[in-house]
Protein backbone atom coordinates (compact mmCIF):
# COMPACT_ATOMS: atom_id res chain seq x y z
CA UNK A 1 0.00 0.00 0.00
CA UNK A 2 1.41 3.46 -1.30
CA UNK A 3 1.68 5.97 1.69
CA UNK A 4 -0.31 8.90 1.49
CA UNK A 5 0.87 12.64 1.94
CA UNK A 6 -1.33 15.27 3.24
CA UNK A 7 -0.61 18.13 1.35
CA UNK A 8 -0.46 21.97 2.55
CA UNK A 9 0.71 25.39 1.07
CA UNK A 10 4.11 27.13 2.07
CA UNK A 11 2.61 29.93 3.57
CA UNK A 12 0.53 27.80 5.83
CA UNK A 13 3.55 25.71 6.99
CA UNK A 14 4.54 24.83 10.24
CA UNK A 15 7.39 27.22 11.21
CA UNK A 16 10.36 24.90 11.60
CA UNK A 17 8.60 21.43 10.15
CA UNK A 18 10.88 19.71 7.40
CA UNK A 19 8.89 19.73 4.30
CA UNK A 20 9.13 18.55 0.94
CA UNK A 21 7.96 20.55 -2.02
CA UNK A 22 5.03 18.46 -3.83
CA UNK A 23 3.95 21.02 -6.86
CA UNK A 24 4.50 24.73 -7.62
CA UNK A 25 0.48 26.12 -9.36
CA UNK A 26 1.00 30.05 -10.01
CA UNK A 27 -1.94 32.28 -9.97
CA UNK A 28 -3.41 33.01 -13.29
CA UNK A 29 -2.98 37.00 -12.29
CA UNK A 30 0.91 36.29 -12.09
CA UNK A 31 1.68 33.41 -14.46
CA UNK A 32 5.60 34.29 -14.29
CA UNK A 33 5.51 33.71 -10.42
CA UNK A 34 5.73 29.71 -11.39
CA UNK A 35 8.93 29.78 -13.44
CA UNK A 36 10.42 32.46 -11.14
CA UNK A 37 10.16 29.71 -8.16
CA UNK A 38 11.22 27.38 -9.77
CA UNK A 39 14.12 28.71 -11.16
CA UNK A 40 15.37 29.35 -7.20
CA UNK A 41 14.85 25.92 -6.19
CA UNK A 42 11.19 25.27 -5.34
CA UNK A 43 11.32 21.96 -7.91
CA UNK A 44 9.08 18.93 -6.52
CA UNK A 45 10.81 16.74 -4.37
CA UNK A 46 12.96 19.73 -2.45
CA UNK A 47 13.68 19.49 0.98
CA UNK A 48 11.96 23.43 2.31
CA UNK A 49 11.37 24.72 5.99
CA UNK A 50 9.61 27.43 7.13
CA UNK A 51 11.88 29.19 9.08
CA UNK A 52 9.73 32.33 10.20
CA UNK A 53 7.00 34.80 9.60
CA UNK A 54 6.97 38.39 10.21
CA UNK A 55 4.86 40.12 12.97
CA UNK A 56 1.70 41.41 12.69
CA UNK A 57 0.77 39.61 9.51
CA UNK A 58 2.99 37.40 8.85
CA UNK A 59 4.32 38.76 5.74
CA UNK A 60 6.61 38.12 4.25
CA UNK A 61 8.17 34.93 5.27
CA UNK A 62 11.18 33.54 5.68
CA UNK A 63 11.95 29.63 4.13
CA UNK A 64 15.01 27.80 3.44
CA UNK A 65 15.32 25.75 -0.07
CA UNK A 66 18.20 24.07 -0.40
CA UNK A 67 21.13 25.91 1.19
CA UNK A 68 19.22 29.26 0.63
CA UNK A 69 17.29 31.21 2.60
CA UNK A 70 14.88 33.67 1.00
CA UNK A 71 11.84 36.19 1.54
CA UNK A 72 8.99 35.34 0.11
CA UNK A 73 4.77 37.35 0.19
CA UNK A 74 2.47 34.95 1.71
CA UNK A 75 0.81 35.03 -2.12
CA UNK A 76 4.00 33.24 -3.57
CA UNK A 77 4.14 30.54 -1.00
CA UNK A 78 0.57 30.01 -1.15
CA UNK A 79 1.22 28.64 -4.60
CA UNK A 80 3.88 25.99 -3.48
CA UNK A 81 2.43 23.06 -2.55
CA UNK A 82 4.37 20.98 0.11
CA UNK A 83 3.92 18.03 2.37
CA UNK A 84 5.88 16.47 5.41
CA UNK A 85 9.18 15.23 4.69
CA UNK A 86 9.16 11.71 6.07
């Protein structure tokens, strides 16, 4: 029996949970957002961690992809997909 993943944005993330990227689905009001990611690491099967949110808002937020650590709005990690790494 194949496991099953539960599977969550970026910006709703667990601060600090290991996570693996499952898909990257840009908005159709900022089609470029899905190469952009992509082309700085957010490819399925990527280990990514929350690492922390701004105050009052939480935006923007602060994840880790690979051995980079970047800013990103809530809206662009909204549109990566990710479930626990296991």
């Amino acid at each position: 029996m194949k496991p099953t993943h539960s599977h969550t944005t970026l910006a709703d993330a667990q601060i600090g949970a290991g996570m693996l990227v499952h898909a990257v689905q840009a908005p159709a009001e900022a089609p470029e957002w899905g190469p952009w990611l992509e082309q700085i690491g957010f490819v399925p099967g990527e280990p990514v961690r929350l690492m922390a949110r701004a105050a009052l808002g939480g935006d923007p937020l602060v994840v880790r992809i690979g051995h980079s650590t970047f800013a990103l709005r809530k809206a662009e990690a909204a549109c990566i997909s990710v479930h626990a790494a296991t």
